[in-house]
N, C-alpha and C. Protein backbone atom coordinates (compact mmCIF):
# COMPACT_ATOMS: atom_id res chain seq x y z
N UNK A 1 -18.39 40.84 56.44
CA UNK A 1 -19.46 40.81 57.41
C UNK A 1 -19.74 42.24 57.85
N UNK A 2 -20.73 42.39 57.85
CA UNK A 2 -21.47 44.10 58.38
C UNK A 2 -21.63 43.78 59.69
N UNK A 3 -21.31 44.69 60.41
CA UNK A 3 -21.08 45.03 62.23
C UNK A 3 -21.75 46.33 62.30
N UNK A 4 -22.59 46.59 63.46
CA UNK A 4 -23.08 48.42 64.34
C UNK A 4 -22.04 48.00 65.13
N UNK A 5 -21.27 49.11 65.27
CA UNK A 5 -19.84 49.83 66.44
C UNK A 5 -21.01 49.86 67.61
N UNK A 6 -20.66 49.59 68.78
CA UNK A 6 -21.15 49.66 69.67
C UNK A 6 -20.16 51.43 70.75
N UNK A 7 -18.97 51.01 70.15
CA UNK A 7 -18.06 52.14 70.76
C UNK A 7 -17.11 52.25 69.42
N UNK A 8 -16.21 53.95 69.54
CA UNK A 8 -15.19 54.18 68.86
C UNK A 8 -14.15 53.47 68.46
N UNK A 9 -14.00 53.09 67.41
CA UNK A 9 -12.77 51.87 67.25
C UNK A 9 -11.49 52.74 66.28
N UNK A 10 -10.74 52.52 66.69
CA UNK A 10 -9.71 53.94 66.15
C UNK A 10 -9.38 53.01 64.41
N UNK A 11 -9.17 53.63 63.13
CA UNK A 11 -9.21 53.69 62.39
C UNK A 11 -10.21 52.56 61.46
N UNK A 12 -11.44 52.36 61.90
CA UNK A 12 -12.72 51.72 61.68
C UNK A 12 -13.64 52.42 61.74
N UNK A 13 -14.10 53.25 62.84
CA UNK A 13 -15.40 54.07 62.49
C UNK A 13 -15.58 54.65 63.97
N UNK A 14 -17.19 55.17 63.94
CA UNK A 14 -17.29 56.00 65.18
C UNK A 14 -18.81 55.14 66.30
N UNK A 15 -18.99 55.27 66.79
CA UNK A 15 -20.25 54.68 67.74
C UNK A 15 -21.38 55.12 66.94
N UNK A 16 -22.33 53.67 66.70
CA UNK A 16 -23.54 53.40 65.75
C UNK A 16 -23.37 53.99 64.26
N UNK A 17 -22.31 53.19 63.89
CA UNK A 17 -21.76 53.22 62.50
C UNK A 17 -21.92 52.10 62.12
N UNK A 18 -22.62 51.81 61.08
CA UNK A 18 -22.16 50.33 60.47
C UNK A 18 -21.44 49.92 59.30
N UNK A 19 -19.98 49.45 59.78
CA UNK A 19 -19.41 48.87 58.69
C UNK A 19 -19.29 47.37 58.09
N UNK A 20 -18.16 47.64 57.13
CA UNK A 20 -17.93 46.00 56.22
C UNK A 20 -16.41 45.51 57.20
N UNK A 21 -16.49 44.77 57.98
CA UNK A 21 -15.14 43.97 58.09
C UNK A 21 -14.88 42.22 57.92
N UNK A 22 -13.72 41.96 57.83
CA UNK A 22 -13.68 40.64 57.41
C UNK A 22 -14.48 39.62 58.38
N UNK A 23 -14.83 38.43 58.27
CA UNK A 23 -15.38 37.67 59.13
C UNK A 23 -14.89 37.67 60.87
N UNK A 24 -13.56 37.17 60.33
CA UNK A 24 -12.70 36.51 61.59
C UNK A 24 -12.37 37.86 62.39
N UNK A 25 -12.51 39.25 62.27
CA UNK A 25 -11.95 39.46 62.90
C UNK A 25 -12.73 40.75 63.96
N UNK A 26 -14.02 40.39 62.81
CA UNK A 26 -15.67 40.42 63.53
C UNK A 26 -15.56 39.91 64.58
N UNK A 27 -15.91 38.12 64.38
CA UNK A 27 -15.94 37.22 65.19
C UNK A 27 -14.77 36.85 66.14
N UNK A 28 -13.77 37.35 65.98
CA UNK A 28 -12.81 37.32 67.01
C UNK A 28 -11.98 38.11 68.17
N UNK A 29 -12.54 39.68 67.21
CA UNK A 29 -12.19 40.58 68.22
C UNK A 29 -12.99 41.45 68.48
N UNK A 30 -14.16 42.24 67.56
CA UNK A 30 -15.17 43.18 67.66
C UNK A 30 -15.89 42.74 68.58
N UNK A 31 -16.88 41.53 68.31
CA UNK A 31 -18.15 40.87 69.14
C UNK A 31 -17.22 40.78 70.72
N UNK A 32 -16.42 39.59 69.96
CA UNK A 32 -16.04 39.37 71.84
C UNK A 32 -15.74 40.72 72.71
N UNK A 33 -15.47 41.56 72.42
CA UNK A 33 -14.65 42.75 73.21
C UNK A 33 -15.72 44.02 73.33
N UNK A 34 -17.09 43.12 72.97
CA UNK A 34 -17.79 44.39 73.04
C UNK A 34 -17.96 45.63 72.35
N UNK A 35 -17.24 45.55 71.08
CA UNK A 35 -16.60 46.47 70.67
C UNK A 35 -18.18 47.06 69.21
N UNK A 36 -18.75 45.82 68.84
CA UNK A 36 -19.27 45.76 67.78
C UNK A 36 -20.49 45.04 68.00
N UNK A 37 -21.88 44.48 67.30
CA UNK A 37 -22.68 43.67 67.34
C UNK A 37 -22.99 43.38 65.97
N UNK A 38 -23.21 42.00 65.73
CA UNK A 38 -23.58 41.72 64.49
C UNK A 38 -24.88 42.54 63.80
N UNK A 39 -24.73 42.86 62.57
CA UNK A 39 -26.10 43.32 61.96
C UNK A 39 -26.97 42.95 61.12
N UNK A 40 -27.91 42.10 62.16
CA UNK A 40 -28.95 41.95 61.81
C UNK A 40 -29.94 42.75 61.96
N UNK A 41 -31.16 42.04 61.31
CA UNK A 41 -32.28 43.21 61.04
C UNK A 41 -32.96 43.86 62.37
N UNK A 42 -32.65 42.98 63.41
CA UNK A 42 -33.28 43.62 64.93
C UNK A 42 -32.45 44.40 65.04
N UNK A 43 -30.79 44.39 65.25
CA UNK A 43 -29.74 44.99 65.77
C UNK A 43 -29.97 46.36 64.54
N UNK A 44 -30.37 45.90 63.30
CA UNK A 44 -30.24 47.61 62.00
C UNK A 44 -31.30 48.12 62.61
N UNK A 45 -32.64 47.90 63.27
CA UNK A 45 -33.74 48.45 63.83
C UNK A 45 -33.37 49.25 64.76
N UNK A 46 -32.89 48.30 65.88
CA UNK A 46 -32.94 49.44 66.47
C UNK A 46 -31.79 50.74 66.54
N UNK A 47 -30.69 50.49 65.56
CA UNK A 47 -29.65 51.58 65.12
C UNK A 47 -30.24 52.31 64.60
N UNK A 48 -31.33 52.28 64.31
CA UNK A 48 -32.63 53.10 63.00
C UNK A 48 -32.82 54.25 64.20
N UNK A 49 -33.72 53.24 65.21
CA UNK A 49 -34.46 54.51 66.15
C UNK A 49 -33.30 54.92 66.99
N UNK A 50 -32.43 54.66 67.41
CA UNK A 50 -31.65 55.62 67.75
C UNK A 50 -31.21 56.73 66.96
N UNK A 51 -30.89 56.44 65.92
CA UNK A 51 -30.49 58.02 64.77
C UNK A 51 -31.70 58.85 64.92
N UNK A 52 -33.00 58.11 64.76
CA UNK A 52 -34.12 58.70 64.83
C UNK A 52 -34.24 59.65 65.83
N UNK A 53 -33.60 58.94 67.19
CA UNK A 53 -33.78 59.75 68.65
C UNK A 53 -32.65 60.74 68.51
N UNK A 54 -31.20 60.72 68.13
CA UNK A 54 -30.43 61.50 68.00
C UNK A 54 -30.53 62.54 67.07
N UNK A 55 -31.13 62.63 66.17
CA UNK A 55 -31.26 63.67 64.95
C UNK A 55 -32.12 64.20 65.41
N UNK A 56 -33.57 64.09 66.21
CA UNK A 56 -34.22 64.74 66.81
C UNK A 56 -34.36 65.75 68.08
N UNK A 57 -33.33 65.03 69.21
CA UNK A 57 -32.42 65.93 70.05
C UNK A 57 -31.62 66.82 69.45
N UNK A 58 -30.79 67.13 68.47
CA UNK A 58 -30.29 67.65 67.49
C UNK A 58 -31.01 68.74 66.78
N UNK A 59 -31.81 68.44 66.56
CA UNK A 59 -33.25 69.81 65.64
C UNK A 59 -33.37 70.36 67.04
N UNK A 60 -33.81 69.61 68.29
CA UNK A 60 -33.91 70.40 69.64
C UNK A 60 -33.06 71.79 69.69
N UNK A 61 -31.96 70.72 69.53
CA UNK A 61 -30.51 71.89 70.50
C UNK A 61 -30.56 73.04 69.10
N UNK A 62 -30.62 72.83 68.08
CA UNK A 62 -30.33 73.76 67.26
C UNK A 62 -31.10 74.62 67.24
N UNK A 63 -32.48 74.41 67.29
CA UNK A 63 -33.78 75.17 67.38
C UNK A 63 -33.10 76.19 69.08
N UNK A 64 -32.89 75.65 69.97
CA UNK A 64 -32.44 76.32 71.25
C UNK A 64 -31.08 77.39 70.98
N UNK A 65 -30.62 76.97 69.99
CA UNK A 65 -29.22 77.90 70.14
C UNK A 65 -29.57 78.83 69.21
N UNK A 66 -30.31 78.79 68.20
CA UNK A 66 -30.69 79.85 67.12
C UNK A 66 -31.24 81.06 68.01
N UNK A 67 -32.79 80.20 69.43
CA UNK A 67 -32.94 80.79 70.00
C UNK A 67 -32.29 82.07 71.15
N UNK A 68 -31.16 81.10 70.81
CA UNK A 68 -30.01 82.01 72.18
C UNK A 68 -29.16 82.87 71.62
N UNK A 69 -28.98 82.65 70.52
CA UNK A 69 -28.24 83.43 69.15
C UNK A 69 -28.76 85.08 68.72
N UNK A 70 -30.59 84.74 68.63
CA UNK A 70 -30.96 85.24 68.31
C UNK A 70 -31.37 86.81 69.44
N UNK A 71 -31.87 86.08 70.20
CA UNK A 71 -31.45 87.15 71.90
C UNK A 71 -30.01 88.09 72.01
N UNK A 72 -28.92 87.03 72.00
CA UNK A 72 -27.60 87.94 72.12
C UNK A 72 -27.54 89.13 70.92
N UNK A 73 -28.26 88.49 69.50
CA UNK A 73 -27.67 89.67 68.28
C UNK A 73 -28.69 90.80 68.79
N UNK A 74 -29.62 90.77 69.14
CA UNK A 74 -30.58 91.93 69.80
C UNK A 74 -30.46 92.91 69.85
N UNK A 75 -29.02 93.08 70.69
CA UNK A 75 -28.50 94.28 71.03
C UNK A 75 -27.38 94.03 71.74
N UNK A 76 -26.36 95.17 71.98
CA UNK A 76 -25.20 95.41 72.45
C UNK A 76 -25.19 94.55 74.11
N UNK A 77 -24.40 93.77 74.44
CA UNK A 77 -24.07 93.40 76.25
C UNK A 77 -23.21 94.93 76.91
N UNK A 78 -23.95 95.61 77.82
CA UNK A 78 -23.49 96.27 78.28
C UNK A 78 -22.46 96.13 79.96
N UNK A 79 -20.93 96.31 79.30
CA UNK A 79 -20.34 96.13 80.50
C UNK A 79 -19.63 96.88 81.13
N UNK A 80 -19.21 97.54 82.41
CA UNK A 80 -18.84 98.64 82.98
C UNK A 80 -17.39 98.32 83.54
N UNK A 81 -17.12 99.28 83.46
CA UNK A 81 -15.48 99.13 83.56
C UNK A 81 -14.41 100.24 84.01
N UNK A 82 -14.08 100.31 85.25
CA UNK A 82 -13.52 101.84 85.92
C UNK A 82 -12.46 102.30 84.78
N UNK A 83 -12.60 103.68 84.78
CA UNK A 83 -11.73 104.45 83.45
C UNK A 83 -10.70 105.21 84.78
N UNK A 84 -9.72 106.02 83.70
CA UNK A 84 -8.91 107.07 83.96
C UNK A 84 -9.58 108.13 83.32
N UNK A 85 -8.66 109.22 83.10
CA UNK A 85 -9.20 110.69 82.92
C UNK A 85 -9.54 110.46 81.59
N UNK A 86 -8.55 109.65 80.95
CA UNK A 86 -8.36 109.64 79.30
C UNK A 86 -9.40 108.80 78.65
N UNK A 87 -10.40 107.83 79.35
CA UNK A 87 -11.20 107.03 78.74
C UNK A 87 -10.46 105.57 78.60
N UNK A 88 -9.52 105.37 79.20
CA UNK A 88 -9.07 104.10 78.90
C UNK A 88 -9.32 103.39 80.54
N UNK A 89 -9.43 102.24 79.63
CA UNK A 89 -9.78 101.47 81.63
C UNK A 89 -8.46 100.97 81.76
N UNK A 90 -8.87 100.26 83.29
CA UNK A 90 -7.81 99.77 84.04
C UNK A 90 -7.78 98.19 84.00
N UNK A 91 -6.71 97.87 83.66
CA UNK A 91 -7.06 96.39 82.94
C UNK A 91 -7.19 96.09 81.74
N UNK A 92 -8.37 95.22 81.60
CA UNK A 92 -8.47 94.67 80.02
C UNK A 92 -10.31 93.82 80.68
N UNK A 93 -10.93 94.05 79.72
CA UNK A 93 -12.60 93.36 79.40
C UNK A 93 -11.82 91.69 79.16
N UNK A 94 -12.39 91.23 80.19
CA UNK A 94 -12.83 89.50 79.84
C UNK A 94 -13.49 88.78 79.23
N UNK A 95 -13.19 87.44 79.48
CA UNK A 95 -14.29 86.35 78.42
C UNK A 95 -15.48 86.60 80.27
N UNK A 96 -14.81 86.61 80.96
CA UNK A 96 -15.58 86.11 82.46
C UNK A 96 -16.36 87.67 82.59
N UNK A 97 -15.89 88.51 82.29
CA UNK A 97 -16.18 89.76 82.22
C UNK A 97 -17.71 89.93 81.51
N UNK A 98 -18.12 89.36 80.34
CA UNK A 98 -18.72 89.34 79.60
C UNK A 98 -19.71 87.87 79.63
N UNK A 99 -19.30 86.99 80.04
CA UNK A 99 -19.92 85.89 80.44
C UNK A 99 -21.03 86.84 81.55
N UNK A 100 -20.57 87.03 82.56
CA UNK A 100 -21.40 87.26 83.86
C UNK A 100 -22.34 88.84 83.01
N UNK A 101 -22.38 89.42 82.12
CA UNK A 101 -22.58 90.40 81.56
C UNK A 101 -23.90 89.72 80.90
N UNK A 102 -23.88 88.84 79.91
CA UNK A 102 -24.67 88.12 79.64
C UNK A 102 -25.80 87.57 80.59
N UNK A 103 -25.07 86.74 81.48
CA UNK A 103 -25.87 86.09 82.84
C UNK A 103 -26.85 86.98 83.01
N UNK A 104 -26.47 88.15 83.64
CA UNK A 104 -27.36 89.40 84.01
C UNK A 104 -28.46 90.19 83.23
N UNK A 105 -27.72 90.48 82.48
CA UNK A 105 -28.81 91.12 81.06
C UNK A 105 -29.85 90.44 80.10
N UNK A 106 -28.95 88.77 79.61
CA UNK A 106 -30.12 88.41 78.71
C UNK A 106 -30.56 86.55 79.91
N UNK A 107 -30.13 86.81 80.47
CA UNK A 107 -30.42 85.53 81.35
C UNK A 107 -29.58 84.33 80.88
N UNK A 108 -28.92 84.37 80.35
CA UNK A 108 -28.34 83.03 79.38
C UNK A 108 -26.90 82.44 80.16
N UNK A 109 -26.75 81.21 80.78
CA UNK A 109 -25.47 81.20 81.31
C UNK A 109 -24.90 80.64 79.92
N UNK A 110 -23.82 81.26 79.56
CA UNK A 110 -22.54 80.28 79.15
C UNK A 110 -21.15 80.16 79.42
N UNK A 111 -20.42 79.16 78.91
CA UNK A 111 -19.90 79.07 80.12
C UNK A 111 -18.15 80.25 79.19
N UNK A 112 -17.45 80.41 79.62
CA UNK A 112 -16.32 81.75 79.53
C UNK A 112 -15.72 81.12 78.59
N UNK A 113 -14.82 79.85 78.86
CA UNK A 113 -14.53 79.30 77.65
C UNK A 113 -14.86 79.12 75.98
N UNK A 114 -16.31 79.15 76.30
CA UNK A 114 -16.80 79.50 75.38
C UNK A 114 -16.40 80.76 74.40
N UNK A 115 -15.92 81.42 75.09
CA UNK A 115 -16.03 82.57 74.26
C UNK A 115 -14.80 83.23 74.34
N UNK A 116 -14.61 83.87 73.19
CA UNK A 116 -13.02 84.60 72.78
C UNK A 116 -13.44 86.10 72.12
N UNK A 117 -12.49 86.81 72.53
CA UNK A 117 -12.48 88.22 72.11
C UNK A 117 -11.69 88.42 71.23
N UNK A 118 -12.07 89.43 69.91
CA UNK A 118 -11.44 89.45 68.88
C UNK A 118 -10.52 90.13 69.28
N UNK A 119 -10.29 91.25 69.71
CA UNK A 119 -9.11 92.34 69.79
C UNK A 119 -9.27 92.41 70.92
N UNK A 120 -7.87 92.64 71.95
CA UNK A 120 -7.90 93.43 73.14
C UNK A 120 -8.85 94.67 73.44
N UNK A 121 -9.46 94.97 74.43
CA UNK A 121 -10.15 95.76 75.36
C UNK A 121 -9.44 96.55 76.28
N UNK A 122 -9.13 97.81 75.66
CA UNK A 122 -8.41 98.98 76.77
C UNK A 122 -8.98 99.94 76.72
N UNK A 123 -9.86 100.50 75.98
CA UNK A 123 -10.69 101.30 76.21
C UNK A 123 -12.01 101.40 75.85
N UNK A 124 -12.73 102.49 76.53
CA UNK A 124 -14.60 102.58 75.88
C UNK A 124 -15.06 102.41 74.87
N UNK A 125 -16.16 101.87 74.34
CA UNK A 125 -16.47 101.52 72.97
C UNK A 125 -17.10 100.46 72.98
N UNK A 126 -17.36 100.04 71.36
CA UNK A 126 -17.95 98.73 70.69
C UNK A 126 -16.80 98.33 70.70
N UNK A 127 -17.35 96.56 70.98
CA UNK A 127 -16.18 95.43 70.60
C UNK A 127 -17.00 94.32 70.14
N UNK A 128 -16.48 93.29 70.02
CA UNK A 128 -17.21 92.35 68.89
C UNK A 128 -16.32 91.13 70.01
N UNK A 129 -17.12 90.16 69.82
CA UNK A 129 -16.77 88.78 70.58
C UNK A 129 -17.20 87.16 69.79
N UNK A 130 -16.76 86.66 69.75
CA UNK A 130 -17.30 85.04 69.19
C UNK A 130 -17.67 84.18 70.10
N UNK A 131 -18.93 83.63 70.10
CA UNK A 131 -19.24 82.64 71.23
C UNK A 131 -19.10 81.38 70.09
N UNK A 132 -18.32 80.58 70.65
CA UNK A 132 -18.57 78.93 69.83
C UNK A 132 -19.64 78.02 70.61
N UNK A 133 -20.84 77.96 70.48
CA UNK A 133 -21.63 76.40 71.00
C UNK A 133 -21.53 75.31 70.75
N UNK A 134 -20.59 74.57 69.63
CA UNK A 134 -19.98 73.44 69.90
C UNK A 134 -20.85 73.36 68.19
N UNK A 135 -20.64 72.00 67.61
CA UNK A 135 -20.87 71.33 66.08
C UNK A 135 -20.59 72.63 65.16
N UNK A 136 -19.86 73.25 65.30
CA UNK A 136 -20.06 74.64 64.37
C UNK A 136 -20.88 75.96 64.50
N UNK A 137 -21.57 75.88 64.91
CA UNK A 137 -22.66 77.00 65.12
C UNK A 137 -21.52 78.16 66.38
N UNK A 138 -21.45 79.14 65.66
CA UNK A 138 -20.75 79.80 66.17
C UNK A 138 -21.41 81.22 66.09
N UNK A 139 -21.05 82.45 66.62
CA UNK A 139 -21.56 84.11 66.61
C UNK A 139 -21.00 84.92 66.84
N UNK A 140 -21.57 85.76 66.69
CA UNK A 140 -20.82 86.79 66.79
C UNK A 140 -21.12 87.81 67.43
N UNK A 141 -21.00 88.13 68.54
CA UNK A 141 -21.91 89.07 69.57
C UNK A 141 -21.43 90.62 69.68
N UNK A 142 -21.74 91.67 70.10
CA UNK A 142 -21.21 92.72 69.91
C UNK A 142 -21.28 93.36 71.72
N UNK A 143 -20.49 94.12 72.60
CA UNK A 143 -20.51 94.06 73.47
C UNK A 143 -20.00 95.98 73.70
N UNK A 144 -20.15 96.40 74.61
CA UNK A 144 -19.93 97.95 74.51
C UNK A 144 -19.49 97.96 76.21
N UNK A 145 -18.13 98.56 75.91
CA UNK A 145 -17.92 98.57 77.69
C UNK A 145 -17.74 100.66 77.69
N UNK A 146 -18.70 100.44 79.20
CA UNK A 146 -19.05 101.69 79.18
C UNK A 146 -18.57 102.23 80.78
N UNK A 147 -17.95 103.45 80.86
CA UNK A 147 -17.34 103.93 82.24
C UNK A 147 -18.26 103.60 83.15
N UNK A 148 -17.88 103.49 84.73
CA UNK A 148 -18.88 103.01 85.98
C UNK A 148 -18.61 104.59 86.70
């Protein structure tokens, strides 16, 4: 019997998936528990326009992050950072450091977690950073911390 997952069912499938399971256990534990709905041609319809609606939100967000992608590679995030005599700062450059760096310069919030620094930050210079936005789409931003 073919079932649409209504929710995640752990080693069966994922939400608006449709699989093959045996009758009885369709009818005895999927349906009743909410878990599944039979698939028929109303119930495959409208699993249709939902993919339809989800793959289209999807071209959205991607079209938006290329956009936001494309802003950050632009140019360097400039961030300031008290030195000593020698050019080395005090501390170490952040993800929060560089988050709020962003905020300011290209308007874009994201959020700190987001983002990881390749190498420690102790002194002036280019550095390079990875922002992850989530399904893969990941970057690579370049950031320059410069004496205050």
């Amino acid at each position: 019997m073919q079932v649409i997952l209504i929710q995640d069912v752990d080693n069966l499938g994922g939400r608006n998936e449709l699989v093959t399971v045996k009758n009885g256990y369709a009818r005895n534990y999927l349906i009743p528990q909410k878990y599944a709905v039979e698939a028929n041609p109303s119930n495959l319809k409208q699993l249709e326009e939902k993919l339809k609606v989800k793959a289209k939100k999807e071209a959205a967000m991607l079209a938006e992050i290329n956009k936001v992608i494309d802003v950050l590679k632009a140019s360097p995030v400039k961030i300031g950072a008290k030195t000593g005599t020698s050019g080395k700062i005090f501390g170490a450059v952040t993800a929060l450091q560089i988050t709020r760096a962003i905020r300011d310069q290209k308007g874009y919030e994201i959020d700190r977690k987001r983002i990881s620094i390749n190498e420690e930050v102790k002194e002036l210079g280019l550095y390079k950073a990875t922002i992850d936005f989530g399904n893969g789409n990941t970057t690579e931003i370049e950031f320059e911390v410069v004496g205050e």
